[in-house]
C-alpha atoms as a PDB file:
ATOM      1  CA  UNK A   1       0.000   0.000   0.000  1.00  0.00           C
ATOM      2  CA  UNK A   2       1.535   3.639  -0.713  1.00  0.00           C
ATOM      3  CA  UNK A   3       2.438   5.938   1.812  1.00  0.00           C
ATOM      4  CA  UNK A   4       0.367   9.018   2.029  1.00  0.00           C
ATOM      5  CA  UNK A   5       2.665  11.562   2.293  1.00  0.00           C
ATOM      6  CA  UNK A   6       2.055  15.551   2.248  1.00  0.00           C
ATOM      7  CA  UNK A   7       4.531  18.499   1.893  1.00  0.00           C
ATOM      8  CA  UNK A   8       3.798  21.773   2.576  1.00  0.00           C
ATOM      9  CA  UNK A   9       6.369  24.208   1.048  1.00  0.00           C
ATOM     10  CA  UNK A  10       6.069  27.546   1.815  1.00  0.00           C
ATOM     11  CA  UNK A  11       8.910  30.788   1.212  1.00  0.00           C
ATOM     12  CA  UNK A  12       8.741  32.107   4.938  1.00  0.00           C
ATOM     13  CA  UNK A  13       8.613  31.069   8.048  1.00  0.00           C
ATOM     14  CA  UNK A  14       4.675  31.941   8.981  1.00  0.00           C
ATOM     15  CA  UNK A  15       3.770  31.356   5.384  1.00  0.00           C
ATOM     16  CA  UNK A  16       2.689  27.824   5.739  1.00  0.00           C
ATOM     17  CA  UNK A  17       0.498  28.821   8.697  1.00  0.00           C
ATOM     18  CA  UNK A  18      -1.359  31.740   7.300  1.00  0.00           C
ATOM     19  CA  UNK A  19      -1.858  29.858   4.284  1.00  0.00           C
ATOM     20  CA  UNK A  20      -1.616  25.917   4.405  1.00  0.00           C
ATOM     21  CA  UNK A  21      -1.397  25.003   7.995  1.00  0.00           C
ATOM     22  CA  UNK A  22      -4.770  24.205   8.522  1.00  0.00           C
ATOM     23  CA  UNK A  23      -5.065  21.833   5.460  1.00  0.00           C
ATOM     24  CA  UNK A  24      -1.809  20.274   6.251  1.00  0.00           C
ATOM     25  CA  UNK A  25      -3.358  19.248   9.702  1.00  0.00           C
ATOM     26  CA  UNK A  26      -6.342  18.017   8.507  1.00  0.00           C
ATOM     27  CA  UNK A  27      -4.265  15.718   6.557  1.00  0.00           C
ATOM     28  CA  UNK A  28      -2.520  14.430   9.829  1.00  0.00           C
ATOM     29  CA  UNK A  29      -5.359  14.130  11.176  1.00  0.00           C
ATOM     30  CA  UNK A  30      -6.461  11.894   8.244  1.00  0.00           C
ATOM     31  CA  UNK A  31      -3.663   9.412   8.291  1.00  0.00           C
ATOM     32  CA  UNK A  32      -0.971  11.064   6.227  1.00  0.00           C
ATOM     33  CA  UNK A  33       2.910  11.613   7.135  1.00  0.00           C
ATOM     34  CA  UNK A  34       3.109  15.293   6.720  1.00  0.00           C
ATOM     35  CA  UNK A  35       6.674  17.629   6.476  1.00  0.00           C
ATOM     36  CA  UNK A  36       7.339  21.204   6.347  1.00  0.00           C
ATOM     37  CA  UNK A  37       9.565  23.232   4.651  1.00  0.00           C
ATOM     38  CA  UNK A  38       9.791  27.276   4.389  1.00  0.00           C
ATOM     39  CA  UNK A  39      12.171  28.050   1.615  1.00  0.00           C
ATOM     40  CA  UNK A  40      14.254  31.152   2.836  1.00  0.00           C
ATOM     41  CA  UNK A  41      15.734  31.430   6.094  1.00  0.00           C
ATOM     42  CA  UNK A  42      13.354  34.594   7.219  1.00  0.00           C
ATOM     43  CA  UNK A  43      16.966  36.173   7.999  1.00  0.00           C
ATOM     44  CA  UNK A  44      15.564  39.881   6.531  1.00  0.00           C
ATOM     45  CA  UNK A  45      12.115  39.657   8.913  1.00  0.00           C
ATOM     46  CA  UNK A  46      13.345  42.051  11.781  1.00  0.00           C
ATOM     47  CA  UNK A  47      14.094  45.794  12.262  1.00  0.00           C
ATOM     48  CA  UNK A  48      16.308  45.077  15.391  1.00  0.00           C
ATOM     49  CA  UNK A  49      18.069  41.771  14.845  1.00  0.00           C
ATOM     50  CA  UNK A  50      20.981  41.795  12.457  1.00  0.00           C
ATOM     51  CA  UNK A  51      20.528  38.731   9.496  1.00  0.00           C
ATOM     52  CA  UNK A  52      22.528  36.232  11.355  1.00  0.00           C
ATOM     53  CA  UNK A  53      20.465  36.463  14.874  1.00  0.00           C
ATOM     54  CA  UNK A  54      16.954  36.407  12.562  1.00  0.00           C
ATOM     55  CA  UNK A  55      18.203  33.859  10.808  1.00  0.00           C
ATOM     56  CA  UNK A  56      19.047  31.470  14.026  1.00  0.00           C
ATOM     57  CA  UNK A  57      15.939  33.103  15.928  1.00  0.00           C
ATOM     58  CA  UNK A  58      12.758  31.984  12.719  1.00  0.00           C
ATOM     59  CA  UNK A  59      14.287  28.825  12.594  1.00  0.00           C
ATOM     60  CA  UNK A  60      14.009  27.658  15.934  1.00  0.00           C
ATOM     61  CA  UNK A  61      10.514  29.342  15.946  1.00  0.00           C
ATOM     62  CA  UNK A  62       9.577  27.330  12.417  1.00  0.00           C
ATOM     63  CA  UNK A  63      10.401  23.989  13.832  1.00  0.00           C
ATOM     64  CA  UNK A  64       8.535  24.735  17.300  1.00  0.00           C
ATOM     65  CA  UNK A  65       5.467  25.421  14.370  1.00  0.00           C
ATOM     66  CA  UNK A  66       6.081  22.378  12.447  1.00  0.00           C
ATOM     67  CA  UNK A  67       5.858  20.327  15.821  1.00  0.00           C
ATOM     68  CA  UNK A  68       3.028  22.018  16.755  1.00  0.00           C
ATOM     69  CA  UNK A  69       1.353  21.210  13.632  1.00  0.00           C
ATOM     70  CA  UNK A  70       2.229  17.238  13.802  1.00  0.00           C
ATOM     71  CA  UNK A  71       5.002  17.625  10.530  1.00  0.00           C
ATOM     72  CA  UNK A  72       8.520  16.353  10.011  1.00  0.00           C
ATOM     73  CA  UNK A  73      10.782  20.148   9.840  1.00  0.00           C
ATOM     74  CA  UNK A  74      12.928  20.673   7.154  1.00  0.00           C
ATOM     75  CA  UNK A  75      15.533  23.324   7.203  1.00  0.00           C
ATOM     76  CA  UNK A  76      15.417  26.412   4.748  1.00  0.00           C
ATOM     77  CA  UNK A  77      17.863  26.173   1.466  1.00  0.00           C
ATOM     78  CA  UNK A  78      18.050  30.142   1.499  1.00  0.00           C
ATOM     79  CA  UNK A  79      17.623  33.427   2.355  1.00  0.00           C
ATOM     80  CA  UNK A  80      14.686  36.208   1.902  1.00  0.00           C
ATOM     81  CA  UNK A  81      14.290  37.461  -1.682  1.00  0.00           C
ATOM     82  CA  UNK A  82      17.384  35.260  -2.487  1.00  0.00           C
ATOM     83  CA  UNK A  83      14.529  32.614  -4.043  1.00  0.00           C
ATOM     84  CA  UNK A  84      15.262  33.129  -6.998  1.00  0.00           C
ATOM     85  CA  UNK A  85      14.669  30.411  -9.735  1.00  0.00           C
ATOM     86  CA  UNK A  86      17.979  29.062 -10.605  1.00  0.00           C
ATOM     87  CA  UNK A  87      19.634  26.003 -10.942  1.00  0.00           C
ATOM     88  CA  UNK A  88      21.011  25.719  -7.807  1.00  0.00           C
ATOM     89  CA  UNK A  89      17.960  25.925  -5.638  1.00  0.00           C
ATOM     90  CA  UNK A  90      16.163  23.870  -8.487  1.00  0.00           C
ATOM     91  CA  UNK A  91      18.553  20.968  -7.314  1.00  0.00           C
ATOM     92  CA  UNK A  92      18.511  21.351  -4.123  1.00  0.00           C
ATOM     93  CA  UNK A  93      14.706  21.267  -3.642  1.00  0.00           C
ATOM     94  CA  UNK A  94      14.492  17.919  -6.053  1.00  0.00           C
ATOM     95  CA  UNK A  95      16.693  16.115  -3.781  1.00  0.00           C
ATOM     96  CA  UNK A  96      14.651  17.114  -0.644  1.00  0.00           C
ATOM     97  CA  UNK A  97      11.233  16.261  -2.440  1.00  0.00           C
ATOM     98  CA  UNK A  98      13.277  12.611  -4.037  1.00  0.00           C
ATOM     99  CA  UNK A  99      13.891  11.738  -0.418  1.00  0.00           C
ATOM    100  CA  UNK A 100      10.520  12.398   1.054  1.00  0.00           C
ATOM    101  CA  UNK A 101       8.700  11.026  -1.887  1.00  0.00           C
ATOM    102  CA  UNK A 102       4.940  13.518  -1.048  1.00  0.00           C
ATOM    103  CA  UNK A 103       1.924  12.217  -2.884  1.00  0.00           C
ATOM    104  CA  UNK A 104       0.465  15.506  -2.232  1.00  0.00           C
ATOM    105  CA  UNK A 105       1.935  19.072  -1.876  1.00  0.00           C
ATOM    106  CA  UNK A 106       1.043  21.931  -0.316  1.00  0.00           C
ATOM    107  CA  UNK A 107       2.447  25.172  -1.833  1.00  0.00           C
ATOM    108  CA  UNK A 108       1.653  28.684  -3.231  1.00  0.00           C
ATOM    109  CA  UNK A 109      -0.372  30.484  -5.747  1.00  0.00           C
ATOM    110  CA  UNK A 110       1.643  31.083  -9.244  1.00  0.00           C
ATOM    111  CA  UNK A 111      -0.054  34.310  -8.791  1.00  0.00           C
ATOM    112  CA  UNK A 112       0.661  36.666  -5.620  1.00  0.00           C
ATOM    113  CA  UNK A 113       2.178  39.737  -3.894  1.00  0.00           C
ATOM    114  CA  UNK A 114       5.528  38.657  -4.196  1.00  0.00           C
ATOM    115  CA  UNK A 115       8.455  37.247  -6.083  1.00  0.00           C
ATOM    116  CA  UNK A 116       9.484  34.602  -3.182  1.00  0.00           C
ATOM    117  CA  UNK A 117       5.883  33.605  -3.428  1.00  0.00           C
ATOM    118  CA  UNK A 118       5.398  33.051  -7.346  1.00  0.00           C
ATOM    119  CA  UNK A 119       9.245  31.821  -7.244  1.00  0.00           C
ATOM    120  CA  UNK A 120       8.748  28.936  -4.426  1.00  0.00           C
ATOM    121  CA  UNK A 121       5.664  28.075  -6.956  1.00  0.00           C
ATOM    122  CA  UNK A 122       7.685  27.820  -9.617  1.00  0.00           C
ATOM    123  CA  UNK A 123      10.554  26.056  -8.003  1.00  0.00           C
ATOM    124  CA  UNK A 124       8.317  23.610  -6.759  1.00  0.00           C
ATOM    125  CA  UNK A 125       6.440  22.148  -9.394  1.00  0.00           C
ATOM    126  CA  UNK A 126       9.519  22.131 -11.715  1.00  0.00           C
ATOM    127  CA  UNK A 127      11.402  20.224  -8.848  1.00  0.00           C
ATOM    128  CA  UNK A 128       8.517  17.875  -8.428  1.00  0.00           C
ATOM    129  CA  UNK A 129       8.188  17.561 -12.068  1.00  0.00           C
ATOM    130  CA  UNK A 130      11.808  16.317 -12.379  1.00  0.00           C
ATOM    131  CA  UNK A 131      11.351  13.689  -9.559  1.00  0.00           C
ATOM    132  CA  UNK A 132      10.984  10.286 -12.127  1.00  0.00           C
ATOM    133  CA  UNK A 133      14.274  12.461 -14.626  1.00  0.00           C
ATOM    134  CA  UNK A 134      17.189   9.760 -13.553  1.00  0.00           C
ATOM    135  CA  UNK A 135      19.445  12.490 -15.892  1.00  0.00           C
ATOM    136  CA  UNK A 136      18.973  15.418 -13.932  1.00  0.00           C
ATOM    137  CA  UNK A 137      21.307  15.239 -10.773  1.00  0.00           C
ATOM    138  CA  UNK A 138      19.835  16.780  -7.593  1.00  0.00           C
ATOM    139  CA  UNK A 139      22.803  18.257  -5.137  1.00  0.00           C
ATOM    140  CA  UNK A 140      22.742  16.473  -2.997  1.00  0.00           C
ATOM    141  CA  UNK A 141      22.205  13.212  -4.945  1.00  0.00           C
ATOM    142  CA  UNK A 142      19.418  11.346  -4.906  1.00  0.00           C
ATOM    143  CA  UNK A 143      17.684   8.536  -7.067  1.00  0.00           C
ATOM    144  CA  UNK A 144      14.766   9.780  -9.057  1.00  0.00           C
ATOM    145  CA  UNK A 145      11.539   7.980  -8.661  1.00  0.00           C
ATOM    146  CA  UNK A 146       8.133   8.129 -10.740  1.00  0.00           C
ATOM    147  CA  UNK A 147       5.516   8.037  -7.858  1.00  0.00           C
ATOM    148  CA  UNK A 148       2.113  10.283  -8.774  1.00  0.00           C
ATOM    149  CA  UNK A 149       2.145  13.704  -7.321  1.00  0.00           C
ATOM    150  CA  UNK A 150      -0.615  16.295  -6.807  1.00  0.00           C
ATOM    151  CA  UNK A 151       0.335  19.771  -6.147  1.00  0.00           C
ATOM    152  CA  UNK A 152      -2.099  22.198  -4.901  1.00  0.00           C
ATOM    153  CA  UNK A 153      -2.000  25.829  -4.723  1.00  0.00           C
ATOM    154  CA  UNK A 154      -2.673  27.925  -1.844  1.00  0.00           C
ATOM    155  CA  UNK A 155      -4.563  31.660  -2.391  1.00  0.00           C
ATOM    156  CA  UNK A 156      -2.499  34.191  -2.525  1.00  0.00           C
ATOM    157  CA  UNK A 157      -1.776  36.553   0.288  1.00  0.00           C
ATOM    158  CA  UNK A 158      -4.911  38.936   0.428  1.00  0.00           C
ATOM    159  CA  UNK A 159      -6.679  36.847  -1.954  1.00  0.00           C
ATOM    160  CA  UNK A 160      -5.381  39.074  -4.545  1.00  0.00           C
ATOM    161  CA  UNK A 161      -2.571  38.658  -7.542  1.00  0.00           C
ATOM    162  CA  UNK A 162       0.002  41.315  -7.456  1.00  0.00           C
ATOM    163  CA  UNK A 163      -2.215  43.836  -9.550  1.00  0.00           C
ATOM    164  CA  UNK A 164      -5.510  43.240  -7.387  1.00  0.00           C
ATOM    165  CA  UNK A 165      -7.277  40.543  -8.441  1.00  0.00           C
ATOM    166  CA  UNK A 166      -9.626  38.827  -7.072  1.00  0.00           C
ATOM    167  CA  UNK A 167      -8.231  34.549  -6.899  1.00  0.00           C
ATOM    168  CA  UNK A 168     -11.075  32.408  -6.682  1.00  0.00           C
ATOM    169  CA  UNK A 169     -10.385  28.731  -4.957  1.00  0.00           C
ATOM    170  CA  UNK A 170     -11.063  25.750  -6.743  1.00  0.00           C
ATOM    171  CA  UNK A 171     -11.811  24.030  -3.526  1.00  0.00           C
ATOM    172  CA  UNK A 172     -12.348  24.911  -0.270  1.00  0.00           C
ATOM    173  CA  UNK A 173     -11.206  22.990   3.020  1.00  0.00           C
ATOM    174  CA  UNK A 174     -12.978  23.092   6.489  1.00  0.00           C
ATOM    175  CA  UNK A 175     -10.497  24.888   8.826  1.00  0.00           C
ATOM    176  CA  UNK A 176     -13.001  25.232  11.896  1.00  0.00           C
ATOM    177  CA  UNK A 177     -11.873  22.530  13.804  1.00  0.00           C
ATOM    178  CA  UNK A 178      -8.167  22.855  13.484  1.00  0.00           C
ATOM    179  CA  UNK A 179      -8.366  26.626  13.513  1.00  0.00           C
ATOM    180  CA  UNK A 180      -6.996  26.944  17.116  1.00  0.00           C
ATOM    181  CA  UNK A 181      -3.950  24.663  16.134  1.00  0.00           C
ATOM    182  CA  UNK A 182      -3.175  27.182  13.011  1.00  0.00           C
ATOM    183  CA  UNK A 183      -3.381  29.652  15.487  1.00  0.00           C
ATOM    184  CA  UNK A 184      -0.843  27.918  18.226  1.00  0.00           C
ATOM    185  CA  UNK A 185       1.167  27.300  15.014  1.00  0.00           C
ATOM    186  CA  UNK A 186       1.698  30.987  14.098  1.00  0.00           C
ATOM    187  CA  UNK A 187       1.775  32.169  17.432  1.00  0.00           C
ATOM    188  CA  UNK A 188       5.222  30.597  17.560  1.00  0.00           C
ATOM    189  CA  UNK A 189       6.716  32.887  15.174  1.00  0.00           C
ATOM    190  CA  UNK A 190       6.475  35.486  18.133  1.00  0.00           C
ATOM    191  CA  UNK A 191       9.389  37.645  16.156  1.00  0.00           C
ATOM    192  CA  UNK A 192       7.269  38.261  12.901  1.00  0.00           C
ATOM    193  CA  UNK A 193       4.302  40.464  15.316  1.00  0.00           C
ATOM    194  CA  UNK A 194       6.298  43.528  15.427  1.00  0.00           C
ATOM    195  CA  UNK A 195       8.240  43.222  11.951  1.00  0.00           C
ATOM    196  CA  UNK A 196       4.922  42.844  10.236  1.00  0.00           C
ATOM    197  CA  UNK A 197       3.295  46.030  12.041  1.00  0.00           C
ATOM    198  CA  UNK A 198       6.407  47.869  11.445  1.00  0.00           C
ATOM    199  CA  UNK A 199       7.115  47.159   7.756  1.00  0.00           C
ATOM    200  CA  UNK A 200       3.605  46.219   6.513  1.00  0.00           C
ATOM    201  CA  UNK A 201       1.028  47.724   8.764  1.00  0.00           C
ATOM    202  CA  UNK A 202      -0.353  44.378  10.296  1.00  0.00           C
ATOM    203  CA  UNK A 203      -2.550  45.558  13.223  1.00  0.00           C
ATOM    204  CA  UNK A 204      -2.764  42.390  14.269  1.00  0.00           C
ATOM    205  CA  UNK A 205      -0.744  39.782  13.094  1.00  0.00           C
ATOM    206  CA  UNK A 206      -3.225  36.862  14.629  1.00  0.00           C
ATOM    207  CA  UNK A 207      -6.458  38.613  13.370  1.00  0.00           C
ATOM    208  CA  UNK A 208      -5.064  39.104   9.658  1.00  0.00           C
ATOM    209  CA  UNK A 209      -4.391  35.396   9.321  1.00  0.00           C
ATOM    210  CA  UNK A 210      -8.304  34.710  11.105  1.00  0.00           C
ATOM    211  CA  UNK A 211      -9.452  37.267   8.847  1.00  0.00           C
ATOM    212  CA  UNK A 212      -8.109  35.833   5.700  1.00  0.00           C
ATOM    213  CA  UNK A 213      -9.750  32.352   7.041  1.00  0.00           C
ATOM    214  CA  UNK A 214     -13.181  33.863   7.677  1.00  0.00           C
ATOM    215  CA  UNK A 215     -13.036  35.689   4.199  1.00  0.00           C
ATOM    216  CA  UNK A 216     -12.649  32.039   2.395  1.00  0.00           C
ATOM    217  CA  UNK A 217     -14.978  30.424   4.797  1.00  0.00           C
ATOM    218  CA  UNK A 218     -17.597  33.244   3.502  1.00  0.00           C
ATOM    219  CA  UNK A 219     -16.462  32.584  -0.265  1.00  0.00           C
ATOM    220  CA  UNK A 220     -17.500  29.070   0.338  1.00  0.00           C
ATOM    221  CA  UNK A 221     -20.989  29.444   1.366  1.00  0.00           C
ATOM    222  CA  UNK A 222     -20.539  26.947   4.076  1.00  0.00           C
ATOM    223  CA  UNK A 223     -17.544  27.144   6.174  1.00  0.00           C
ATOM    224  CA  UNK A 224     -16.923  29.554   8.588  1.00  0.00           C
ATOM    225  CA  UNK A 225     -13.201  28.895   8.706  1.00  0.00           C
ATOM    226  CA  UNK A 226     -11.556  28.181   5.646  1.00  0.00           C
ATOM    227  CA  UNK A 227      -8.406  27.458   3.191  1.00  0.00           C
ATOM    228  CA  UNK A 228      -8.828  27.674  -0.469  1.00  0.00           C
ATOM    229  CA  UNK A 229      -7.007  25.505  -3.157  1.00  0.00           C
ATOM    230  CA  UNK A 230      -6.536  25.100  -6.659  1.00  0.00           C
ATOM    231  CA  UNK A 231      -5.309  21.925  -8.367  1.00  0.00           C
ATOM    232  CA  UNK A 232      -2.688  21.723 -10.717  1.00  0.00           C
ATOM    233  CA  UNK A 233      -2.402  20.524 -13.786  1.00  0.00           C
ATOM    234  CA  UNK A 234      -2.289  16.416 -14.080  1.00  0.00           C
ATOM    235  CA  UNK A 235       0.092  16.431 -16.653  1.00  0.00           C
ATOM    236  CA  UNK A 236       3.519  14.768 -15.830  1.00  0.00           C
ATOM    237  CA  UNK A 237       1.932  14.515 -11.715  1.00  0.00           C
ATOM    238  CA  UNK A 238      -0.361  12.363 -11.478  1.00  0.00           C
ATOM    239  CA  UNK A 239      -4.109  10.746 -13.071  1.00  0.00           C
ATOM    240  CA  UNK A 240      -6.149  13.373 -14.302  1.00  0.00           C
ATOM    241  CA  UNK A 241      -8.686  12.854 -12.000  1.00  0.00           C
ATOM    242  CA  UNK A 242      -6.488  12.621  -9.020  1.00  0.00           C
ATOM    243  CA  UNK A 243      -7.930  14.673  -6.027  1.00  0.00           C
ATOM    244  CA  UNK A 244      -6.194  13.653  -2.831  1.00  0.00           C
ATOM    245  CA  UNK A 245      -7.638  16.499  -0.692  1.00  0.00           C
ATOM    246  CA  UNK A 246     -11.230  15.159  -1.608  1.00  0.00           C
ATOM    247  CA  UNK A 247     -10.383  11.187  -0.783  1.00  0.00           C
ATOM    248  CA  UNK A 248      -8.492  12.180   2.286  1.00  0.00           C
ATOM    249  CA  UNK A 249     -10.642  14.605   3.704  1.00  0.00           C
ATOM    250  CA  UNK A 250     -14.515  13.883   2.227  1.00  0.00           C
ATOM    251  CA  UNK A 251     -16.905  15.543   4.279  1.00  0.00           C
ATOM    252  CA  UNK A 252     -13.804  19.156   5.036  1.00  0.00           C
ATOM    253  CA  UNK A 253     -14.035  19.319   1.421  1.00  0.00           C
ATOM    254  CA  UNK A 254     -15.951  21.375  -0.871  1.00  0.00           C
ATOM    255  CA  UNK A 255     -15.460  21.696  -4.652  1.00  0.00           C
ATOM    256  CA  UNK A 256     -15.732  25.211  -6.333  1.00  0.00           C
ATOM    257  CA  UNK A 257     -18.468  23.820  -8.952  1.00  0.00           C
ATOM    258  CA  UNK A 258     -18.622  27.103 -10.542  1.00  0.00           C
ATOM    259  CA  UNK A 259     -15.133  26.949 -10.672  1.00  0.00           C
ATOM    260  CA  UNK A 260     -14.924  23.890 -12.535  1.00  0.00           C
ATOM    261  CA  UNK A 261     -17.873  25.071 -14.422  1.00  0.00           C
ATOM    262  CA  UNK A 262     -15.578  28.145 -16.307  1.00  0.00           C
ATOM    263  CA  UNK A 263     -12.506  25.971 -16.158  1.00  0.00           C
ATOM    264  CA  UNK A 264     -14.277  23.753 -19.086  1.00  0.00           C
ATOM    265  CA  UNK A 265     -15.498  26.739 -20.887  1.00  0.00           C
ATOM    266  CA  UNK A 266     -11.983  28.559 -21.054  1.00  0.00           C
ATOM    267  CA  UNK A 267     -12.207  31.343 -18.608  1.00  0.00           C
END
């Protein structure tokens, strides 16, 4: 029988809790092995600390979040707005996602507010894509293996692209009953309260993420607390009517029928 095995891959540490965290629980809760990785280091995310004291500091607050959330850490292959999509971090992240082998990943929207955001994206499905390509070396090296994937994508920070948007899930997952674990979760990245209402004008750090959650959870029609997803494309993951979230989770899932409804006629 296959492992079930989800990865949630986010740029930041706190970026897989506004955005993923509850989903990724969910899926503990359901059975599956679950791991965490935030690409960059979070080394730039503090007015006071210089890079090397962040960088030591959102790490140790990352993996107290991963435990807290029931996932396997994985340490960060870079720094802030160093994800850049090269070759170097391209390797690197296939050899991490060769040795855990996910049937399911967690990750961002292609479109959002940032590069770091859109550039983890990208990173990730072309790493993930390259899993089964026994020619293309990974640093460091690891065998390539052809086991299905499906990637979702997470909505983007405000639930906007980076020229305002409006991102409309494909699916919608049930947060409610995890929501105070997603809370615990970003809670521990007690540095990020005052960076974000210095540099970005969070009021509230906590109530932006429950915001956010509430917002989807009204999108849905039925939730109160939500995450919203859209599926990737099939081709070169997995069947093409692979839908993990929906086996695994059944009655915390909702489809986006209208969704799928413009996705067949071309919009």
């Amino acid at each position: 029988m296959e492992t079930k095995i989800a990865f949630a891959i986010g740029s930041h540490p706190d970026d897989i809790e506004f955005h993923m965290a509850g989903t990724l629980r969910l899926l503990k809760q359901a059975g599956f092995e679950t791991h965490y990785l935030n690409l960059a280091s979070g080394n730039c995310g503090s007015s006071r600390l210089d890079a090397a004291a962040a960088r030591v500091i959102r790490k140790r607050e990352a993996r107290a979040a991963a435990e807290i959330l029931g996932a396997r850490f994985h340490p960060s292959l870079t720094d802030d707005l160093e994800i850049l999509y090269s070759l170097r971090l391209l390797r690197e992240l296939a050899a991490v996602l060769r040795e855990v082998k996910p049937t399911l990943i967690l990750t961002h929207s292609p479109q959002d507010y940032m590069e770091d955001h859109t550039n983890t994206c990208r990173l990730v499905v072309t790493a993930a894509f390259a899993r089964g390509m026994r020619n293309f070396k990974t640093v460091p090296p690891r065998a390539s293996h052809n086991g299905a994937v499906t990637i979702y994508h997470a909505m983007p920070h405000g639930l906007r692209d980076g020229l305002r948007r409006r991102i409309i899930p494909g699916c919608f997952v049930d947060t409610h009953s995890v929501q105070e674990t997603k809370r615990q979760a970003l809670c521990a990245h007690r540095s990020q309260q005052s960076w974000l209402r210095a540099s970005q004008s969070f009021n509230s750090y906590l109530r932006s993420m429950e915001n956010m959650s509430l917002e989807v959870g009204r999108m849905s029609k039925r939730f109160n607390h939500a995450e919203g997803w859209r599926r990737h494309s099939h081709l070169g993951f997995c069947e093409v009517q692979a839908e993990p979230l929906r086996d695994a989770l059944a009655e915390f899932y909702l489809l986006n029928k209208a969704y799928e409804r413009n996705l067949e006629k071309g919009f």
